[in-house]
Protein backbone atom coordinates (compact mmCIF):
# COMPACT_ATOMS: atom_id res chain seq x y z
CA UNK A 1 23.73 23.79 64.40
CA UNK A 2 21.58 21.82 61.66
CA UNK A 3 21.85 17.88 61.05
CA UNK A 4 22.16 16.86 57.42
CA UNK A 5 19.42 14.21 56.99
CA UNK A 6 16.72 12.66 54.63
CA UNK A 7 13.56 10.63 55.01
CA UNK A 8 14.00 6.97 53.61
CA UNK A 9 12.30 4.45 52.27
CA UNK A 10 13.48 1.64 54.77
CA UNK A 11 11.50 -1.19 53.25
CA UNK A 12 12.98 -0.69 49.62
CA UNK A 13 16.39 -0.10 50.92
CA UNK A 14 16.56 -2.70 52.98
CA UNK A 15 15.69 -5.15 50.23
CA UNK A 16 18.39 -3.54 48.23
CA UNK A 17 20.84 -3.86 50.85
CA UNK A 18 20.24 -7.57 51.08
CA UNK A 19 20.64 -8.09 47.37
CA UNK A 20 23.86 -6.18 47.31
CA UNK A 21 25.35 -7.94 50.88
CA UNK A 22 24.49 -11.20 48.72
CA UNK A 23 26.71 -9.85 46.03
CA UNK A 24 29.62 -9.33 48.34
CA UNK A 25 29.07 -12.50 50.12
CA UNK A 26 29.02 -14.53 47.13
CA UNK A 27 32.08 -16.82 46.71
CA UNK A 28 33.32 -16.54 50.18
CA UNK A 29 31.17 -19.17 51.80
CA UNK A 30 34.00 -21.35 52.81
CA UNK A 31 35.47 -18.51 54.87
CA UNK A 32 32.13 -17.51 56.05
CA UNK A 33 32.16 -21.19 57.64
CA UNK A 34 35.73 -20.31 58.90
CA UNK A 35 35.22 -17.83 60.95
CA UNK A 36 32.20 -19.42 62.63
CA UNK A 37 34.28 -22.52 63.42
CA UNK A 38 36.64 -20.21 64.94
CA UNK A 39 34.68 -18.05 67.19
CA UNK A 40 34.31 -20.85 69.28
CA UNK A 41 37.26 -22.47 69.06
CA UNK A 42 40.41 -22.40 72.43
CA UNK A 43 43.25 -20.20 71.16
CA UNK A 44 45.32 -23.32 70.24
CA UNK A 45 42.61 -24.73 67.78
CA UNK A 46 42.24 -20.87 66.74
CA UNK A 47 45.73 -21.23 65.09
CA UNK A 48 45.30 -24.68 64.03
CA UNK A 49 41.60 -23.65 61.74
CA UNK A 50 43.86 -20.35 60.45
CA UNK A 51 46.99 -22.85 59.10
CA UNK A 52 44.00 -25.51 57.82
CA UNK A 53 42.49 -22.32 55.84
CA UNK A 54 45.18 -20.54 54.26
CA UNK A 55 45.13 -20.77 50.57
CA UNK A 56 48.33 -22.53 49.42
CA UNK A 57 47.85 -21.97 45.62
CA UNK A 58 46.93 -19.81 42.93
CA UNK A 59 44.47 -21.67 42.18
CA UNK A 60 42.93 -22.14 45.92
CA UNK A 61 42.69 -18.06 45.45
CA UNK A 62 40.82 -17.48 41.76
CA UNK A 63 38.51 -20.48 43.58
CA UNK A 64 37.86 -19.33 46.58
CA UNK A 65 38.15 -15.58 46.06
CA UNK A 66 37.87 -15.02 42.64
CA UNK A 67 33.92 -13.24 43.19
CA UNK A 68 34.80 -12.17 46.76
CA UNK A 69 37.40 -9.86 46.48
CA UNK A 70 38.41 -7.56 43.37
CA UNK A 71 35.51 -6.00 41.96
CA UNK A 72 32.61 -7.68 43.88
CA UNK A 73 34.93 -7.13 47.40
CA UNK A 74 34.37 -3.64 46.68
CA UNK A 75 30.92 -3.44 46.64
CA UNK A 76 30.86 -5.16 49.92
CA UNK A 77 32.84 -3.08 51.32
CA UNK A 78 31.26 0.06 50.42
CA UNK A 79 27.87 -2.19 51.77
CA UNK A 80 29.77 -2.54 55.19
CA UNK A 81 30.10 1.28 55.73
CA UNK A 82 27.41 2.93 53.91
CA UNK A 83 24.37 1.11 54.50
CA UNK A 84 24.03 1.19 58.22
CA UNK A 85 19.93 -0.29 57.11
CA UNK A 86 21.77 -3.79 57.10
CA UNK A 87 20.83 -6.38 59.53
CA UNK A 88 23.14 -6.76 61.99
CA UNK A 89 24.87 -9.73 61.43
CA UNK A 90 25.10 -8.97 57.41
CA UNK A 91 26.70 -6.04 58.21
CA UNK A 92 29.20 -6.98 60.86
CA UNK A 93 30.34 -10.30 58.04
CA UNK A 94 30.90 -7.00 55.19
CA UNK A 95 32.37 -5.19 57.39
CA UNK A 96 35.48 -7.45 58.36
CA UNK A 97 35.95 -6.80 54.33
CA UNK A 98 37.65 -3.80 55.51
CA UNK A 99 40.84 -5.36 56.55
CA UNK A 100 39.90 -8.60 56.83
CA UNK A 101 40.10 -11.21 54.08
CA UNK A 102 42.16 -15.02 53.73
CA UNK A 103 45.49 -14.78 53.86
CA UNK A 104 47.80 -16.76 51.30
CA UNK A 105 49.78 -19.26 53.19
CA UNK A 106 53.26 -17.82 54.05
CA UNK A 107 55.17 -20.28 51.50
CA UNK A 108 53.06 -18.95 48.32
CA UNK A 109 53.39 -14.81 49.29
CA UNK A 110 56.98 -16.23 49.60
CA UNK A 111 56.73 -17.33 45.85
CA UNK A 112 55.27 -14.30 45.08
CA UNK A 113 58.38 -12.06 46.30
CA UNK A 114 60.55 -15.00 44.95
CA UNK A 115 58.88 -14.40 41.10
CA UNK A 116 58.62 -10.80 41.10
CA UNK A 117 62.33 -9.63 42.89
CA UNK A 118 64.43 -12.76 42.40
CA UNK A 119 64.72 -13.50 45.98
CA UNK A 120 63.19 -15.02 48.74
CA UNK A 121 61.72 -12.48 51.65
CA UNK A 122 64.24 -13.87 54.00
CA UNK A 123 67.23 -12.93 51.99
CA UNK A 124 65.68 -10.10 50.70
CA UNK A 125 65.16 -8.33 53.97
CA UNK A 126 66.76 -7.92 57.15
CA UNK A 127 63.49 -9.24 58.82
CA UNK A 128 60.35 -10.70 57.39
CA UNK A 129 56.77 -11.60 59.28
CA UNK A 130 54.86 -14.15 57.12
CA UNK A 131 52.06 -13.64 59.18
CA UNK A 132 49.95 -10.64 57.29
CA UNK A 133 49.21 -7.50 59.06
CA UNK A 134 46.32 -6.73 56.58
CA UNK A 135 44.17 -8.68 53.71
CA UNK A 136 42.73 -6.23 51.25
CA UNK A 137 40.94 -6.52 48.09
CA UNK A 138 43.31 -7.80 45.77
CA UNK A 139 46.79 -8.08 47.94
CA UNK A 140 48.02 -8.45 51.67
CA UNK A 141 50.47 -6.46 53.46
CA UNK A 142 53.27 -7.46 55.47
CA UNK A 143 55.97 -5.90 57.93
CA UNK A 144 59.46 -5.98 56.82
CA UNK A 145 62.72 -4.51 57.85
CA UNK A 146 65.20 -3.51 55.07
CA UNK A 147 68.53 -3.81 55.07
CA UNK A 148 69.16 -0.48 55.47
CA UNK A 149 66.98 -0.27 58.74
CA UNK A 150 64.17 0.74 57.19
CA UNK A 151 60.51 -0.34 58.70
CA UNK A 152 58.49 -1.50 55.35
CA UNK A 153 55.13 -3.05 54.18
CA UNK A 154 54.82 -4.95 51.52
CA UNK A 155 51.99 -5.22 49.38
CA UNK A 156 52.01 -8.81 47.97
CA UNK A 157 49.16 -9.35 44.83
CA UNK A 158 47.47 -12.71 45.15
CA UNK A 159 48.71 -14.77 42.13
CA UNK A 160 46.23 -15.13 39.86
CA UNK A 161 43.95 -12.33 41.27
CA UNK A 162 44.18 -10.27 38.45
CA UNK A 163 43.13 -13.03 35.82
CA UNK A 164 39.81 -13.50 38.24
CA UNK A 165 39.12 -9.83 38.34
CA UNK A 166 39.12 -9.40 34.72
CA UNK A 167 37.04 -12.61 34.63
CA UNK A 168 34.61 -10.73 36.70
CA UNK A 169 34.71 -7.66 35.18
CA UNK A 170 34.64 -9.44 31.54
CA UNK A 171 31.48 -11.47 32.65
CA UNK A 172 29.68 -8.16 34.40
CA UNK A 173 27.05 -6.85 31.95
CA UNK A 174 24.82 -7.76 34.39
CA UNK A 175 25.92 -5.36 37.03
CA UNK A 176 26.43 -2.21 35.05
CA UNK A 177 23.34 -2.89 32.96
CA UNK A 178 21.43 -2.23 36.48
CA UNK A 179 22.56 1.15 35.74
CA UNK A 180 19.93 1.76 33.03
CA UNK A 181 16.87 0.77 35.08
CA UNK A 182 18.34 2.98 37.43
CA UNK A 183 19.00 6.19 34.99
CA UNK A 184 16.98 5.30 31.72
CA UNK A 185 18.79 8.12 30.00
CA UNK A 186 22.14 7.08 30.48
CA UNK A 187 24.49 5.97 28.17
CA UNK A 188 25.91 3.46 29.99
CA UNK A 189 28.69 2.41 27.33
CA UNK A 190 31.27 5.25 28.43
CA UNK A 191 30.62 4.76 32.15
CA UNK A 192 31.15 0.68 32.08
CA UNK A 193 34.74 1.77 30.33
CA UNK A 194 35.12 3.68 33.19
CA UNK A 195 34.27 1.49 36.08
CA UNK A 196 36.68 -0.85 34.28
CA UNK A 197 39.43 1.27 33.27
CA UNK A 198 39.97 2.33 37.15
CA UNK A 199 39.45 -1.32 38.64
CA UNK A 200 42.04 -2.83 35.82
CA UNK A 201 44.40 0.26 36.73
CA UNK A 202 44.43 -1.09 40.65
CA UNK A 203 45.80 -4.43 39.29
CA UNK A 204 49.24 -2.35 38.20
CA UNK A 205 51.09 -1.91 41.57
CA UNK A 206 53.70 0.29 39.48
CA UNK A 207 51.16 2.78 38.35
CA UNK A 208 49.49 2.72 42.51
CA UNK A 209 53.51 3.24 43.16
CA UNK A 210 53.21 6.45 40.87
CA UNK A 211 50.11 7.76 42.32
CA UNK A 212 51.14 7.45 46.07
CA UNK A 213 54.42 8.93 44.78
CA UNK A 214 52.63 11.61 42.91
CA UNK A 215 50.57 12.25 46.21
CA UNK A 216 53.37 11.88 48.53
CA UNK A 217 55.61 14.55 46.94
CA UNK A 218 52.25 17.17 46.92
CA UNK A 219 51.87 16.14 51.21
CA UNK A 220 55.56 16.23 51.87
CA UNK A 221 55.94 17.51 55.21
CA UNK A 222 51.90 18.44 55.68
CA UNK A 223 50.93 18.72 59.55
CA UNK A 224 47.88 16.71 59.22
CA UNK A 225 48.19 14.42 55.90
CA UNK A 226 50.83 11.76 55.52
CA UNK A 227 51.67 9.62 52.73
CA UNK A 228 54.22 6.83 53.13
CA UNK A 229 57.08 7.10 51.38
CA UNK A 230 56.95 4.21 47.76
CA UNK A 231 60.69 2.36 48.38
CA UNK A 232 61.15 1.64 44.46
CA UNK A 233 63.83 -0.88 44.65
CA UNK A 234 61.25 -3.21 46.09
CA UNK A 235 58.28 -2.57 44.00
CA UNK A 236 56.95 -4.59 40.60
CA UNK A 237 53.76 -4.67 38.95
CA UNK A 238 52.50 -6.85 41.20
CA UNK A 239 54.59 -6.05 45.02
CA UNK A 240 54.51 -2.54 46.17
CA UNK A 241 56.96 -1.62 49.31
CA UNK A 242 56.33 1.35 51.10
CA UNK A 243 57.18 2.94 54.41
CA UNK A 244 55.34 1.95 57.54
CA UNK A 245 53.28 3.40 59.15
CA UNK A 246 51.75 3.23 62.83
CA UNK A 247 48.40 4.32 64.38
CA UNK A 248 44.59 3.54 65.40
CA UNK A 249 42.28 1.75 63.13
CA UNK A 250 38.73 3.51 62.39
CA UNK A 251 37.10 0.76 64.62
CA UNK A 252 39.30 2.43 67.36
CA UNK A 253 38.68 5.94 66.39
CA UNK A 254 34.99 5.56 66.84
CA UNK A 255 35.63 5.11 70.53
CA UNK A 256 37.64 8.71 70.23
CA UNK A 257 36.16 12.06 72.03
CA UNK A 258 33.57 14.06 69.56
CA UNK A 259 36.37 16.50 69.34
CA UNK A 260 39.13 14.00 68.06
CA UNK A 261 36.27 12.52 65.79
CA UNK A 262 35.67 15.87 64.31
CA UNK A 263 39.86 16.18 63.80
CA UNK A 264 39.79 13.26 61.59
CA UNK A 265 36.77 14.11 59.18
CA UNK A 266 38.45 17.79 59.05
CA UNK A 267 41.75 16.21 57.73
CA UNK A 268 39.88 13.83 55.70
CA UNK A 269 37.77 16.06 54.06
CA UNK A 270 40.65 18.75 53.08
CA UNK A 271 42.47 15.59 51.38
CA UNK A 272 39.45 14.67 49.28
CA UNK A 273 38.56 17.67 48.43
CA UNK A 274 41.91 19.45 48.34
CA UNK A 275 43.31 17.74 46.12
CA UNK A 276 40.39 17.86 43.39
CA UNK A 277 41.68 21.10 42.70
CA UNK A 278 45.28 21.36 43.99
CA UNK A 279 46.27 18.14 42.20
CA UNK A 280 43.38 17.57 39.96
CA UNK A 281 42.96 14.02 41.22
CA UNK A 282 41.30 12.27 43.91
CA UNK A 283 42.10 8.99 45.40
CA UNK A 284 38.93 7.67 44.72
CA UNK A 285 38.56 4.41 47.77
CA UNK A 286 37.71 6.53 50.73
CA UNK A 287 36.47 3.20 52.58
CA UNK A 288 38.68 2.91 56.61
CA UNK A 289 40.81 0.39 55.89
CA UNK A 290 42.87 2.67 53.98
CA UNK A 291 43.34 4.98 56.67
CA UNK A 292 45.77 4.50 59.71
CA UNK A 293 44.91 7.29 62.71
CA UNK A 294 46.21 9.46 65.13
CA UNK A 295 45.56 11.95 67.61
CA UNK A 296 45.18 15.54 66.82
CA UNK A 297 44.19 15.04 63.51
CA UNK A 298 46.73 13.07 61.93
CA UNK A 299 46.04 10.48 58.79
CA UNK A 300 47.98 8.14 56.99
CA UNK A 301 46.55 7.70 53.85
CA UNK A 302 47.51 3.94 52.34
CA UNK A 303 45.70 2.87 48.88
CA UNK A 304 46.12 4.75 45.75
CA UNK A 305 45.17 1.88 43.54
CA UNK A 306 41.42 4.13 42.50
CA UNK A 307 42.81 7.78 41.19
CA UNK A 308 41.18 10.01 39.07
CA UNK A 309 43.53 12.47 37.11
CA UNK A 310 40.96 15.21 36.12
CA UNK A 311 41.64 17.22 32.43
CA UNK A 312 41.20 21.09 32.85
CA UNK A 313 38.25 20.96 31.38
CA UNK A 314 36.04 18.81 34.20
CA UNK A 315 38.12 21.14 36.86
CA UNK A 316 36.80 24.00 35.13
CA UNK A 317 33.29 21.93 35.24
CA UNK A 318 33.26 21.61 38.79
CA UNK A 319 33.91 24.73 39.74
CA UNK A 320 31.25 26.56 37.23
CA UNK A 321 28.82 23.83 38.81
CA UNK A 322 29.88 25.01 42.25
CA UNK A 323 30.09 28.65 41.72
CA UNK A 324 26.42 28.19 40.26
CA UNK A 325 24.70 26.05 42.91
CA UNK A 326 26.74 27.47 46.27
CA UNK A 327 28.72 30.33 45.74
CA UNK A 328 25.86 32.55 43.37
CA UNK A 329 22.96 30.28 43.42
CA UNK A 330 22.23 30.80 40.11
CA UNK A 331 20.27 27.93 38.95
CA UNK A 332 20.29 29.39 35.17
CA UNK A 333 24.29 28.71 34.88
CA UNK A 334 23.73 25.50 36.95
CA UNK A 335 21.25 24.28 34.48
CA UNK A 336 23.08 25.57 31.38
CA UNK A 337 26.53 23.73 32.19
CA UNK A 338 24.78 20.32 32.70
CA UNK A 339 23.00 20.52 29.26
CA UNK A 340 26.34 21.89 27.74
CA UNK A 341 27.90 18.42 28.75
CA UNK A 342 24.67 16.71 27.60
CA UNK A 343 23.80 15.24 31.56
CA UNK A 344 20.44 16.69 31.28
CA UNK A 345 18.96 16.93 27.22
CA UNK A 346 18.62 20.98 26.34
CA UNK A 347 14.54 20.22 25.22
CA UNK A 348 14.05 18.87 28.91
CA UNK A 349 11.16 20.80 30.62
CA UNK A 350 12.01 20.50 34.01
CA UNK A 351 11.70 23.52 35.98
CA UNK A 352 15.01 25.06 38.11
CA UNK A 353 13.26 24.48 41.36
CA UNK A 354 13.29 20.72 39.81
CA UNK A 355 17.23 21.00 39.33
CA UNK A 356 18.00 22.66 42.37
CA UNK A 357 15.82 20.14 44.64
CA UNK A 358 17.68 16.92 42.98
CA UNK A 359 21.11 18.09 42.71
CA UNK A 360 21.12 20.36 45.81
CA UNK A 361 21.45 16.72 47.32
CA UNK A 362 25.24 16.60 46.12
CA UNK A 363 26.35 19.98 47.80
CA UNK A 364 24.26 20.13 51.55
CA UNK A 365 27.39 19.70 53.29
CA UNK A 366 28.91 23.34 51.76
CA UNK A 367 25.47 25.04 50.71
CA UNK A 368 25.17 26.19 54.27
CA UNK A 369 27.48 28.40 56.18
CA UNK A 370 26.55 27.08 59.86
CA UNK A 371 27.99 24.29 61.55
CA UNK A 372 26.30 20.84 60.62
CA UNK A 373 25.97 17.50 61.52
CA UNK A 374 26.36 14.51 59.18
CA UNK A 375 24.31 11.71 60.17
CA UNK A 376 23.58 8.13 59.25
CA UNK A 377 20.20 8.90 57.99
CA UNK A 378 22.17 11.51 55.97
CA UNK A 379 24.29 8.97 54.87
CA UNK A 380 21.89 6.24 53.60
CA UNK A 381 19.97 8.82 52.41
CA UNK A 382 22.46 9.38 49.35
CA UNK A 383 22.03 5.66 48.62
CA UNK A 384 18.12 6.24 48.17
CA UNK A 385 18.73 9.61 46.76
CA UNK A 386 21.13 7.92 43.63
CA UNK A 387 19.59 4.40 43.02
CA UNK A 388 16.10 4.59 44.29
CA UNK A 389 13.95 4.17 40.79
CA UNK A 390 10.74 6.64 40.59
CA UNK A 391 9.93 8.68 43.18
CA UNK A 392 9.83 12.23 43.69
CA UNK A 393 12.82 12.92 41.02
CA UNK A 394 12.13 9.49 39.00
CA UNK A 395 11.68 11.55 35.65
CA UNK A 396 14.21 13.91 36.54
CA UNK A 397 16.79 10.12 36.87
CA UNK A 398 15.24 9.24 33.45
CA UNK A 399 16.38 11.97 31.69
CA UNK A 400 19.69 12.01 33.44
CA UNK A 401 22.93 10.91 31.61
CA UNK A 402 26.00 10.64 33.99
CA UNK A 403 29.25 12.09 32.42
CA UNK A 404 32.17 9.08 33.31
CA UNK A 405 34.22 11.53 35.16
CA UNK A 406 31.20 11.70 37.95
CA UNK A 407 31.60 8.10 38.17
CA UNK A 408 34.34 8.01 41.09
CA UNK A 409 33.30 11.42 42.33
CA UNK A 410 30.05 9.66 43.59
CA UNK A 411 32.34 7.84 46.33
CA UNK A 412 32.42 10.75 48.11
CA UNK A 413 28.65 11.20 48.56
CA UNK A 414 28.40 7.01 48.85
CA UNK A 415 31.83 6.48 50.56
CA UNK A 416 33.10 9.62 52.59
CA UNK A 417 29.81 10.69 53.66
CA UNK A 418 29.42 7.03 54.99
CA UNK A 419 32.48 7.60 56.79
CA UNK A 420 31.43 11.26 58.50
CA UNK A 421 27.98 9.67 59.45
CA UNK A 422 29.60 6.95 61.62
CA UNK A 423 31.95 9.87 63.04
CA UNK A 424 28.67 12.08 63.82
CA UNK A 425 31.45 14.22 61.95
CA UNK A 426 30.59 18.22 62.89
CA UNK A 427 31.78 21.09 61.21
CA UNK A 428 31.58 24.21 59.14
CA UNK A 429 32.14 22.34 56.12
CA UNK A 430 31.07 25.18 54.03
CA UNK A 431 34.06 27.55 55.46
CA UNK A 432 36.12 24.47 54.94
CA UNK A 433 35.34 24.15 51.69
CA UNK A 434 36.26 28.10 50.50
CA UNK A 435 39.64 27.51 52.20
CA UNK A 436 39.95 24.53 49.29
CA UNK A 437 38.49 26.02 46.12
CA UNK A 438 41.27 27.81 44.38
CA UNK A 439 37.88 30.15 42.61
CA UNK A 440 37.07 31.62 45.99
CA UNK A 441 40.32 31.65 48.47
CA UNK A 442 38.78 31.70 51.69
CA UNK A 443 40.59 32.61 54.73
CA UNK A 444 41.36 30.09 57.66
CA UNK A 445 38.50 29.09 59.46
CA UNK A 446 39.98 26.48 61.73
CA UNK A 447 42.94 25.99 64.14
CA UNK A 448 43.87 23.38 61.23
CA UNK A 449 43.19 25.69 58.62
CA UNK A 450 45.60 28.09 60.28
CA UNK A 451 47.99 25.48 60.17
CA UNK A 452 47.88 24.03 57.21
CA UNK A 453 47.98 27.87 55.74
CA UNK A 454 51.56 28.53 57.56
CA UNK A 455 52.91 25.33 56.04
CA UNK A 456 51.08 25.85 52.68
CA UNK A 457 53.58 29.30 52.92
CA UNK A 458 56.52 27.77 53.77
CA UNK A 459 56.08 25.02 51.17
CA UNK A 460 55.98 27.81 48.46
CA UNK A 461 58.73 29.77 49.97
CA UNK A 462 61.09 26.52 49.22
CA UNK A 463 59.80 25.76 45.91
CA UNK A 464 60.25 29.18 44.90
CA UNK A 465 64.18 29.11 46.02
């Protein structure tokens, strides 16, 4: 068994890391203060600081949150679970990003449900908790019981959220132009439409209702991947109502047997991955607060506000750039499809051992058939490996121009490999990997393989009657 790891340079990460935990910090000082005044404080006063803090208005939310959660939450929380280089107490403040953010005082998500469905929550449902269950980026959930006896949560948008992350986005030349000290060669015009396209598109709660339902039909019945049924008659652009879901959060799963651990990166690699090619999409915020747990495997899978939908033609991409690099290692096809989609220039003179040293980066976890270990050095690793200037490959980065459809595929080497690191996940991802690519059709090569293959059977056996 082989670990998947790469030196770093510690001292030049670790600067970077601090510039980017600033980034996610900024704007949420007054919470920041919050939360210290309430580690200390009895139970009693706990509950007291929490009423005192809750923003009441639209406007307490584009002040107070307006650079702390949208687009800048996001890049603190991909800070929280990628970069384990952080110092400690930077990293455990990013980390409550999560599932941890304000909550909207109970009378304005009220007004939100109110606005958007005509009703108050308490008519509306059978039985309403105003206290949140979970603060994300741009919404908060709560439990509710429908009239019909169904157990619900519902996704309220923070009024005036939107306006702030389009502010943000709007005023955020500064970010993407990092990109182009980063990778000189880019043509960074195509990739900041991109970025934004996909963050605007997490603002529309009716298009995340048509992704998870788009998902959710795909998963019906899978053994290991569940996606909670989208309740339409309580969903609008800006409340989305789906069914509820129990289980472990990845705080708790961390404190789960190797084996269990190594369930759960199984099952969440064969969603990422699997449905790249089955669906040609992929739900592109693989960061654990979207992710509810259980034993043996089992994930609930709960934000589809990021997808991808992938044209033939970048399927077809990724699976000539795969067949090339894993499958035939032929470096002369691998070099020839990413001049034909102008990444790298066709009068570059770098060498194929070049290529194949920089990009063999983006397949290590399939390139081998052996069972591997994915580590945290692995992990931050990729960081270096994408955003580190000069260097080893710094002329190779120069020349480099990033098509925009790479652009959320990157989460998986910054995102899900973050993930697998903190899960020490271990497994023959390569095997794994044929099972999923449609090109090669590998057999079964795990008890969940197996499984998933029986109900893969069944599942065409109905659609075909």
């Amino acid at each position: 068994m082989s670990k998947l790891s790469k030196p770093v340079n510690t001292t030049r990460l670790a600067g970077r890391n601090l510039r980017l935990a600033r980034l996610g910090l900024r704007g949420g000082g007054r919470y920041a203060v919050h939360k210290a005044r309430r580690t200390f404080a009895s139970s009693e006063r706990k509950e007291s600081l929490d009423t005192e803090f809750q923003l009441k208005t639209a406007e307490d939310v584009t002040a107070e949150l307006g650079n702390m959660k949208g687009a800048m939450m996001k890049l603190g929380q991909m800070a929280s679970y990628i970069d384990t280089g952080l110092p400690d107490h930077v990293r455990a403040t990013l980390a409550s990003l999560q599932h941890d953010a304000p909550p909207m005082a109970p009378e304005l998500a009220a007004q939100q449900i109110m606005d958007e469905l005509g009703f108050e929550p308490e008519e509306l449902f059978a039985e309403w908790d105003p206290v949140p269950i979970a603060s994300a980026s741009i919404g908060q959930v709560h439990r509710a019981m429908t009239r019909e006896g169904e157990a619900v949560a519902v996704k309220v948008q923070y009024p005036g959220v939107a306006e702030a992350v389009k502010s943000d986005l709007g005023n955020a030349g500064w970010l993407f132009g990092a990109m182009g000290s980063m990778f000189p060669g880019l043509d960074s015009g195509p990739i900041v439409e991109e970025l934004k396209a996909r963050l605007f598109e997490e603002l529309d709660y009716k298009l995340e209702a048509e992704n998870q339902r788009y998902y959710a039909k795909s998963y019906q019945d899978h053994p290991f991947i569940h996606i909670p049924k989208v309740i339409d008659r309580y969903c609008t652009e800006r409340i989305l109502t789906t069914e509820l879901v129990s289980g472990s959060k990845f705080t708790e799963v961390l404190e789960w047997s190797s084996e269990e651990k190594n369930l759960v990166a199984e099952t969440l690699f064969r969603f990422s991955f699997g449905a790249i090619y089955g669906l040609h999409a992929f739900n592109g915020d693989p960061h654990p607060g979207n992710y509810i747990f259980n034993p043996g495997g089992q994930v609930a899978f709960l934000d589809f506000g990021l997808v991808k939908r992938f044209t033939t033609e970048e399927n077809v991409l990724f699976q000539d750039l795969i067949l090339a690099m894993v499958i035939n290692n032929d470096m002369d096809m691998f070099r020839e499809r990413l001049e034909s989609i102008k990444m790298l220039p066709k009068d570059n003179d770098f060498t194929n051992e070049e290529i194949y040293e920089y990009f063999k980066y983006y397949y290590n976890y399939v390139l081998e058939d052996a069972v591997i270990t994915i580590d945290t050095e692995y992990a931050e690793g990729g960081v270096a490996h994408i955003f580190e200037a000069g260097g080893r490959f710094g002329d190779l980065k120069k020349a480099l121009n990033v098509p925009p459809s790479f652009v959320v595929l990157q989460r998986i080497t910054l995102g899900l490999m973050g993930i697998f690191a903190q899960l020490d996940a271990t497994a023959n991802f390569h095997r794994i990997a044929r099972e999923l690519w449609p090109f090669v059709e590998g057999e079964p090569s795990t008890e969940m393989g197996k499984i998933i293959a029986q109900w893969e059977l069944e599942k065409k056996r109905l659609d075909e009657t």
